[in-house]
PDB file of N, CA and C in Angstrom:
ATOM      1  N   UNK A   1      41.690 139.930  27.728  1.00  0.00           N
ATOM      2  CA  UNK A   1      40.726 139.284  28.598  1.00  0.00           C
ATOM      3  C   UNK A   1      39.902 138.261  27.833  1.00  0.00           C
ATOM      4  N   UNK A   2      39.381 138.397  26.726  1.00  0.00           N
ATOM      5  CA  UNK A   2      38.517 138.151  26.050  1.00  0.00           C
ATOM      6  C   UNK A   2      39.536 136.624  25.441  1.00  0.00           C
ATOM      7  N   UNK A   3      40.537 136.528  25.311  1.00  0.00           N
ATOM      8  CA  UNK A   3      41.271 135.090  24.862  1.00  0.00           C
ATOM      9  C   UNK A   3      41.485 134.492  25.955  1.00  0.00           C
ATOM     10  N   UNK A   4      41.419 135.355  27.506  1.00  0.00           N
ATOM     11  CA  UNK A   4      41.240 133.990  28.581  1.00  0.00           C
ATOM     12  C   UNK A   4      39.790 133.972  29.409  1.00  0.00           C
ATOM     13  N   UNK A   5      38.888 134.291  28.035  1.00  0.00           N
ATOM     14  CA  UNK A   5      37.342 133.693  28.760  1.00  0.00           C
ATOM     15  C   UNK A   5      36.831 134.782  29.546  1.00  0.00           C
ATOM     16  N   UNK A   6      37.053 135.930  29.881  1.00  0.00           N
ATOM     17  CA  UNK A   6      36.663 136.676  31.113  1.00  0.00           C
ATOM     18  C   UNK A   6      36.137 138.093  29.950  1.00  0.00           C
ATOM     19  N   UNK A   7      35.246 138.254  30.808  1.00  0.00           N
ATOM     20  CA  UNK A   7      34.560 139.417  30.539  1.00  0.00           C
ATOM     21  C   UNK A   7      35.094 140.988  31.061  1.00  0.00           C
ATOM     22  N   UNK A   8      34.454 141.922  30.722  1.00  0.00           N
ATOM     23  CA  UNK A   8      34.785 143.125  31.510  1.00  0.00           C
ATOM     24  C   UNK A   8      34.114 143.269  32.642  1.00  0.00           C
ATOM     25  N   UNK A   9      33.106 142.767  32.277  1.00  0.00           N
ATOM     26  CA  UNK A   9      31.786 143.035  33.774  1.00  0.00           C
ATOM     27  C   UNK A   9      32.302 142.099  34.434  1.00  0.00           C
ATOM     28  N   UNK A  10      32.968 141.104  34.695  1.00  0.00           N
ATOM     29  CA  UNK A  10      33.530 140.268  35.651  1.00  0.00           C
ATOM     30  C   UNK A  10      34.986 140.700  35.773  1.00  0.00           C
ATOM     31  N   UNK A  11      35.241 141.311  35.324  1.00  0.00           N
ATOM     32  CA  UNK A  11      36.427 142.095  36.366  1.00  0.00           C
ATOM     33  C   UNK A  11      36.189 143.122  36.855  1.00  0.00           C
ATOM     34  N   UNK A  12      35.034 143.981  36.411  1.00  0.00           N
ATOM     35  CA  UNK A  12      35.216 144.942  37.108  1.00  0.00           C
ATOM     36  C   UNK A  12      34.360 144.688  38.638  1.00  0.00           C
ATOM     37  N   UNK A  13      33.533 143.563  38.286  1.00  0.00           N
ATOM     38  CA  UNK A  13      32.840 142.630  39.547  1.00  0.00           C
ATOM     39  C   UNK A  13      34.258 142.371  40.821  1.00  0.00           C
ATOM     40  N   UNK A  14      35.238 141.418  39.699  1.00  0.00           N
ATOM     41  CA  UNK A  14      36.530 140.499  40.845  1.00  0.00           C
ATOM     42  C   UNK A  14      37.002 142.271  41.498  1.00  0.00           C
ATOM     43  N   UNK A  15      37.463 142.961  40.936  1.00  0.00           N
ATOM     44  CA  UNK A  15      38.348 144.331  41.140  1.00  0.00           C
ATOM     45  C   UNK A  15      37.288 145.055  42.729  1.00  0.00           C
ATOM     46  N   UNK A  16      35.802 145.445  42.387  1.00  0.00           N
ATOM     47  CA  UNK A  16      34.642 145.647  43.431  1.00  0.00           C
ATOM     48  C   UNK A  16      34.159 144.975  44.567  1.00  0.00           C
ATOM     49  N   UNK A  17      34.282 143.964  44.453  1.00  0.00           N
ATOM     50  CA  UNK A  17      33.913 142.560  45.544  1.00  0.00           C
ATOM     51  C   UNK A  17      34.644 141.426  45.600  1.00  0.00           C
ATOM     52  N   UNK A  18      36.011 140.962  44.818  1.00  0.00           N
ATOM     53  CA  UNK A  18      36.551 139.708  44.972  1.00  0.00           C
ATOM     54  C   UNK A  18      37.425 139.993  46.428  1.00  0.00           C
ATOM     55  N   UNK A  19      38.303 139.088  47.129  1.00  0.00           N
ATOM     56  CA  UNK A  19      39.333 139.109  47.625  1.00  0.00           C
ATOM     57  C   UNK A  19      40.150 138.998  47.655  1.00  0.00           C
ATOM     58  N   UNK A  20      41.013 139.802  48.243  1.00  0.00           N
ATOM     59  CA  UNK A  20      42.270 140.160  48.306  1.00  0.00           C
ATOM     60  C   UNK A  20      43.268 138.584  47.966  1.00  0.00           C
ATOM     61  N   UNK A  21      43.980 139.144  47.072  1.00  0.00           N
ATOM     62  CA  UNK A  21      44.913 138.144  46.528  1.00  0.00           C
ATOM     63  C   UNK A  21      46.494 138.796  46.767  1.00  0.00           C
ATOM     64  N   UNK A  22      47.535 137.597  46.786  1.00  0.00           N
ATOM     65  CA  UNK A  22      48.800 137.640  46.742  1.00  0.00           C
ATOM     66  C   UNK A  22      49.405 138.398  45.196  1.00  0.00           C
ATOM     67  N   UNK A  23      50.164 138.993  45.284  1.00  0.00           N
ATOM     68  CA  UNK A  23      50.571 139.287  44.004  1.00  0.00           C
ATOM     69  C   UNK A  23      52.117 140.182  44.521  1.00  0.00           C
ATOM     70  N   UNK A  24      52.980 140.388  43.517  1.00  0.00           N
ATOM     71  CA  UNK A  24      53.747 141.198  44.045  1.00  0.00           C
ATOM     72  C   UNK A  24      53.454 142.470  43.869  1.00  0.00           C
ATOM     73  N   UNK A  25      54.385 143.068  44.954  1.00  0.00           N
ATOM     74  CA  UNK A  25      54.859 144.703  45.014  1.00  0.00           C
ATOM     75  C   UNK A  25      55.032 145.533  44.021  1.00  0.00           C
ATOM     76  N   UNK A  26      54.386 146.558  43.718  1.00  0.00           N
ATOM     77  CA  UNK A  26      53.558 147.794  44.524  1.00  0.00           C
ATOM     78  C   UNK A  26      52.295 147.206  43.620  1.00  0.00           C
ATOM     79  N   UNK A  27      51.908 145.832  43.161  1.00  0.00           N
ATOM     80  CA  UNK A  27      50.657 145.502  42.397  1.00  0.00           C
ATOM     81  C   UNK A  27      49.603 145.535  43.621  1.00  0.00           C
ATOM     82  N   UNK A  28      48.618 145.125  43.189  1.00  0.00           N
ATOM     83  CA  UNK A  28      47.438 144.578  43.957  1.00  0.00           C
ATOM     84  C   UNK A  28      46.950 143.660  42.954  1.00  0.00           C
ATOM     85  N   UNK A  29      46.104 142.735  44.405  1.00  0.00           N
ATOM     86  CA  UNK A  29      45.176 141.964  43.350  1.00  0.00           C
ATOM     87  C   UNK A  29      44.284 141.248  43.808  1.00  0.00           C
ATOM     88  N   UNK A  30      43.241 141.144  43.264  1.00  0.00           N
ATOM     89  CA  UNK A  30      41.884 140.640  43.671  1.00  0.00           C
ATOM     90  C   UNK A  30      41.414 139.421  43.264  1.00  0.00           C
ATOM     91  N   UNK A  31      40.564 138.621  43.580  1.00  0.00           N
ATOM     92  CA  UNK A  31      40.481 136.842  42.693  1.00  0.00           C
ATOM     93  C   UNK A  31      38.855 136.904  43.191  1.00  0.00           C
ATOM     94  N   UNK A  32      38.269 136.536  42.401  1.00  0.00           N
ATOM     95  CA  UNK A  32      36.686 135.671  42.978  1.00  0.00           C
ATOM     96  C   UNK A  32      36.058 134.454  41.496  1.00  0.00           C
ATOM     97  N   UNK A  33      35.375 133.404  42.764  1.00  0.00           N
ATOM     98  CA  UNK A  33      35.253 132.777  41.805  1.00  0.00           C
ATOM     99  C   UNK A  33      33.716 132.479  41.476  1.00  0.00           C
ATOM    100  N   UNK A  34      33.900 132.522  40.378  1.00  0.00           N
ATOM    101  CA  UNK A  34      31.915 132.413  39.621  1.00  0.00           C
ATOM    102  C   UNK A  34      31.639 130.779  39.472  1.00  0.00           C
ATOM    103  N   UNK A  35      30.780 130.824  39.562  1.00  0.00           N
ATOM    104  CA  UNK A  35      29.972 128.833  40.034  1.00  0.00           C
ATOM    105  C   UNK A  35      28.885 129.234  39.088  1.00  0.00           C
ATOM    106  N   UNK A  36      29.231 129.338  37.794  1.00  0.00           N
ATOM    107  CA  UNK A  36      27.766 129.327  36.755  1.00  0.00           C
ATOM    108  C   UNK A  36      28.172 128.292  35.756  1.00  0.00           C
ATOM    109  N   UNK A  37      29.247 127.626  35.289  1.00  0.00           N
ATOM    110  CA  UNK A  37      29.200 126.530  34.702  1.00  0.00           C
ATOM    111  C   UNK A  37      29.761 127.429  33.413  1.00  0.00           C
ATOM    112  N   UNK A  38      30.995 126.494  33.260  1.00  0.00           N
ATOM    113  CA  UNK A  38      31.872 127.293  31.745  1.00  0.00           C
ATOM    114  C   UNK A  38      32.266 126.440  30.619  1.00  0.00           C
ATOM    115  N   UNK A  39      32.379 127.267  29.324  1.00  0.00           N
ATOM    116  CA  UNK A  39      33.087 125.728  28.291  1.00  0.00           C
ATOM    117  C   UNK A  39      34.468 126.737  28.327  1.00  0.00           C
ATOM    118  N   UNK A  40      35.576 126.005  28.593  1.00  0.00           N
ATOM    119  CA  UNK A  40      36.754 126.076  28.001  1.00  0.00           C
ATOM    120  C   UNK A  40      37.425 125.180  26.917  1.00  0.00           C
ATOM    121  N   UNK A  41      38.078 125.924  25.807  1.00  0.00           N
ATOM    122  CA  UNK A  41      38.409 124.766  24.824  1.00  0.00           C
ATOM    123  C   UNK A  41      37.685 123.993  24.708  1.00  0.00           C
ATOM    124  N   UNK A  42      36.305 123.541  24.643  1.00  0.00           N
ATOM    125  CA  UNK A  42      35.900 122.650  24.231  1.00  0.00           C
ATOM    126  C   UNK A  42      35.277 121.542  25.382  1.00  0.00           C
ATOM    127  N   UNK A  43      35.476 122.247  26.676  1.00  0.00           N
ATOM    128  CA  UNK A  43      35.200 120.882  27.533  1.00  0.00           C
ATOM    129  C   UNK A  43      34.419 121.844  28.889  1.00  0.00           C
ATOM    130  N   UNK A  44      33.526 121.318  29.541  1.00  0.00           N
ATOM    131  CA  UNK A  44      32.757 122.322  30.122  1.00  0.00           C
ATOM    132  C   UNK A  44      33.323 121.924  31.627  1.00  0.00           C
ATOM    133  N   UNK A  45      33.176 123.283  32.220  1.00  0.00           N
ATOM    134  CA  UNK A  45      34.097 123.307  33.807  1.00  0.00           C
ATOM    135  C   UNK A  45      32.847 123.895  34.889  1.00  0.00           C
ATOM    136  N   UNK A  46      32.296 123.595  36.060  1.00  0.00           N
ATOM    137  CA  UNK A  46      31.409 124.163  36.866  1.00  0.00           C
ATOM    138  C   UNK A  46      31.769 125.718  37.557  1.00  0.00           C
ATOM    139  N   UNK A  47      33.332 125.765  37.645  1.00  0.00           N
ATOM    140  CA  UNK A  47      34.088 127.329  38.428  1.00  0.00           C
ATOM    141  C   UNK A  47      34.797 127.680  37.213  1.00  0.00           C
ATOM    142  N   UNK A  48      34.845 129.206  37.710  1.00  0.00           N
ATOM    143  CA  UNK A  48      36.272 129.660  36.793  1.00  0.00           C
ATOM    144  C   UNK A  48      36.402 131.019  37.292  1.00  0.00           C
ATOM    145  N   UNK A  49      37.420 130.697  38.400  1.00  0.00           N
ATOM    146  CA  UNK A  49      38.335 131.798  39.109  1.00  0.00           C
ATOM    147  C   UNK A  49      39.076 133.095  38.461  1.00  0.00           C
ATOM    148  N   UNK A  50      38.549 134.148  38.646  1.00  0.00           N
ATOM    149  CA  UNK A  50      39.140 135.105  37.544  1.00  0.00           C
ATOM    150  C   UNK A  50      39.921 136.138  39.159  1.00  0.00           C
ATOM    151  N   UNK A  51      41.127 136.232  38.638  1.00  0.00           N
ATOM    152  CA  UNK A  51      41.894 137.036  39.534  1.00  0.00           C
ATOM    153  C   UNK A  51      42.887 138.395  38.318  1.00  0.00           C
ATOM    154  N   UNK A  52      41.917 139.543  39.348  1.00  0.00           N
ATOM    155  CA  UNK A  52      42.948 141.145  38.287  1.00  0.00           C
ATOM    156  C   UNK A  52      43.647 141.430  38.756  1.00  0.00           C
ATOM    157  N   UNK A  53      45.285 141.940  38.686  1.00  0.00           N
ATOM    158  CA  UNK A  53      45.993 142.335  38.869  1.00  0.00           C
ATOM    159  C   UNK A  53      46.528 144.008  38.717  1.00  0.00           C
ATOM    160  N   UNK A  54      46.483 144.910  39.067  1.00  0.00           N
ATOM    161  CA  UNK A  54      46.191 146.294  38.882  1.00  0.00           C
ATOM    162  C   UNK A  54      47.219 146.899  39.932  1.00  0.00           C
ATOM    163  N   UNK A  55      47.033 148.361  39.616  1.00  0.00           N
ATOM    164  CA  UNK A  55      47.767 149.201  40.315  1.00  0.00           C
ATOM    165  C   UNK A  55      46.256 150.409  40.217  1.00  0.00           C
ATOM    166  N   UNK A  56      46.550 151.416  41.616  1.00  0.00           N
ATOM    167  CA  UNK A  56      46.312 152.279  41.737  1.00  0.00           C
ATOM    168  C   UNK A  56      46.788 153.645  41.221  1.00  0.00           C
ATOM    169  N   UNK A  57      46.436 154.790  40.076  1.00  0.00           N
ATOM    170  CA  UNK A  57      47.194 155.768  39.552  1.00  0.00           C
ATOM    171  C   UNK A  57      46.107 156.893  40.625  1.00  0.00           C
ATOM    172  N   UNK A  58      46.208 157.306  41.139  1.00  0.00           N
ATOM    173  CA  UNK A  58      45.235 158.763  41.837  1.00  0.00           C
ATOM    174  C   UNK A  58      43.685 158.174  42.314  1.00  0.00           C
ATOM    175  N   UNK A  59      43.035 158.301  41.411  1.00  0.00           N
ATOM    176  CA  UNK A  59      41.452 157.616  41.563  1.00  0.00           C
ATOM    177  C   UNK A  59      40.876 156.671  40.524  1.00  0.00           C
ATOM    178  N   UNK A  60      42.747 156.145  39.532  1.00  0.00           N
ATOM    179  CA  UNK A  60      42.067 155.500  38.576  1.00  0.00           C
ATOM    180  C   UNK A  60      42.600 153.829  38.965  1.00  0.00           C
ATOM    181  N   UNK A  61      41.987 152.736  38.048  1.00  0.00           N
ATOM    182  CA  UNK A  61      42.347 151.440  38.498  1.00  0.00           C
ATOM    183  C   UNK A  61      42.783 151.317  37.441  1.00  0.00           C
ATOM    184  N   UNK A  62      44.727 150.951  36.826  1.00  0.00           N
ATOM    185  CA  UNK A  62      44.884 149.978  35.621  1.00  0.00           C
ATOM    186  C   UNK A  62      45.163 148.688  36.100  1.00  0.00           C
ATOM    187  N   UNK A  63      44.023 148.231  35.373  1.00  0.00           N
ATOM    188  CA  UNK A  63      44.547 146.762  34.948  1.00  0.00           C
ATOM    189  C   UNK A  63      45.950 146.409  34.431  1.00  0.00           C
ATOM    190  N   UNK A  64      46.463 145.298  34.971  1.00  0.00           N
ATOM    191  CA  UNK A  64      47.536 145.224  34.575  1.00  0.00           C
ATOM    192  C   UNK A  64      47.294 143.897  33.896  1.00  0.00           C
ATOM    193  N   UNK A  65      46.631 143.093  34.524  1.00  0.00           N
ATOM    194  CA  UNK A  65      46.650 141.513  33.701  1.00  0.00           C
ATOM    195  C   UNK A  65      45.109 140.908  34.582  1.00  0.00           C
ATOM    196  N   UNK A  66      44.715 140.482  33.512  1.00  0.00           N
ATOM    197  CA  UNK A  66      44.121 139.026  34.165  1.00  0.00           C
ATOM    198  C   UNK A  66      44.024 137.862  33.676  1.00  0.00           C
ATOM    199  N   UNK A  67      43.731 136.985  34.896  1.00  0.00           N
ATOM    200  CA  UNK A  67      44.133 135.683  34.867  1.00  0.00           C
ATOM    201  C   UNK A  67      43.031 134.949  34.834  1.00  0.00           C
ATOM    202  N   UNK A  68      42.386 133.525  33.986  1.00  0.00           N
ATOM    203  CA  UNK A  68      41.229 132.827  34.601  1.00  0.00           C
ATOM    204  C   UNK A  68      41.754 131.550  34.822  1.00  0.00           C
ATOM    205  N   UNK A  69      40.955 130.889  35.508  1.00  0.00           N
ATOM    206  CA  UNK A  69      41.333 128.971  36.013  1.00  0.00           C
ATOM    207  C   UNK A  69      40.080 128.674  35.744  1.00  0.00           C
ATOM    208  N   UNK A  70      40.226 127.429  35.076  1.00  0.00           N
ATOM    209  CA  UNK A  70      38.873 126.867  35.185  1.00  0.00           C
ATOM    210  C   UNK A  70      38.660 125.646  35.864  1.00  0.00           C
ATOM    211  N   UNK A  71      37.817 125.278  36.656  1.00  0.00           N
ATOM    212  CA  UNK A  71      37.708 123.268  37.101  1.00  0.00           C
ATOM    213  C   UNK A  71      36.974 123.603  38.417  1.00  0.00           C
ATOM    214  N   UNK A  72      36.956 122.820  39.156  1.00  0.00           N
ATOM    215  CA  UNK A  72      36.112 122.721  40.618  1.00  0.00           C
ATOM    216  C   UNK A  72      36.571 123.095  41.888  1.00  0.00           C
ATOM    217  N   UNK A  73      35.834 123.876  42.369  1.00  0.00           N
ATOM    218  CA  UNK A  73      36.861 124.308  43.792  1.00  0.00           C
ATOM    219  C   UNK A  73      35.524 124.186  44.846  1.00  0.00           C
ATOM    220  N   UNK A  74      35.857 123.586  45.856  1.00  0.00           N
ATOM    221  CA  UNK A  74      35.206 123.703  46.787  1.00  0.00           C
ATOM    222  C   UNK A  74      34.343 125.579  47.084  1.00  0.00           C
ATOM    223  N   UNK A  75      32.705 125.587  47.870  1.00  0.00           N
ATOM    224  CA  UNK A  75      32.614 126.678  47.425  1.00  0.00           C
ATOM    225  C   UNK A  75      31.923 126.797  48.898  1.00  0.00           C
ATOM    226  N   UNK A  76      32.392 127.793  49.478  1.00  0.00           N
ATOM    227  CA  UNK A  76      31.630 128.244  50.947  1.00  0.00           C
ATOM    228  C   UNK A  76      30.710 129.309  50.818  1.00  0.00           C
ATOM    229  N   UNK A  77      29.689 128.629  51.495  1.00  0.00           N
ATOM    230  CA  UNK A  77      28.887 129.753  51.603  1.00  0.00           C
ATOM    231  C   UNK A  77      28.765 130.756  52.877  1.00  0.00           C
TER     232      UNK A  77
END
């Protein structure tokens, strides 16, 4: 997580409150995007979309991967 910019507390945020994302079968996956203003590599971005990818084991959540984007996305309130 930590080499693509994302925190733990922001996944376990996207995983609690993001929405429902596409992913394949039997995965799940969740995406939300944060509007606090980011540096990636060296160059600063206003969004950066973090989407987890996980499975359900009984009552536990593994992570399987996550993903971040960084750049501008339109943002609804």
């Amino acid at each position: 997580m930590s080499e693509r910019g994302v925190s733990a507390h922001e996944v376990e945020q996207v995983v609690a409150d993001g929405q429902p994302s596409n992913v394949k079968t039997p995965r799940l996956g969740r995406e939300m995007l944060f509007a606090e203003g980011y540096s990636w590599k060296g160059k600063r971005y206003p969004h950066k979309l973090v989407r987890a990818v996980y499975i359900e084991e009984g009552n536990d959540i593994v992570i399987v991967t996550v993903l971040s984007y960084y750049g501008e996305w339109e943002v609804w309130e």
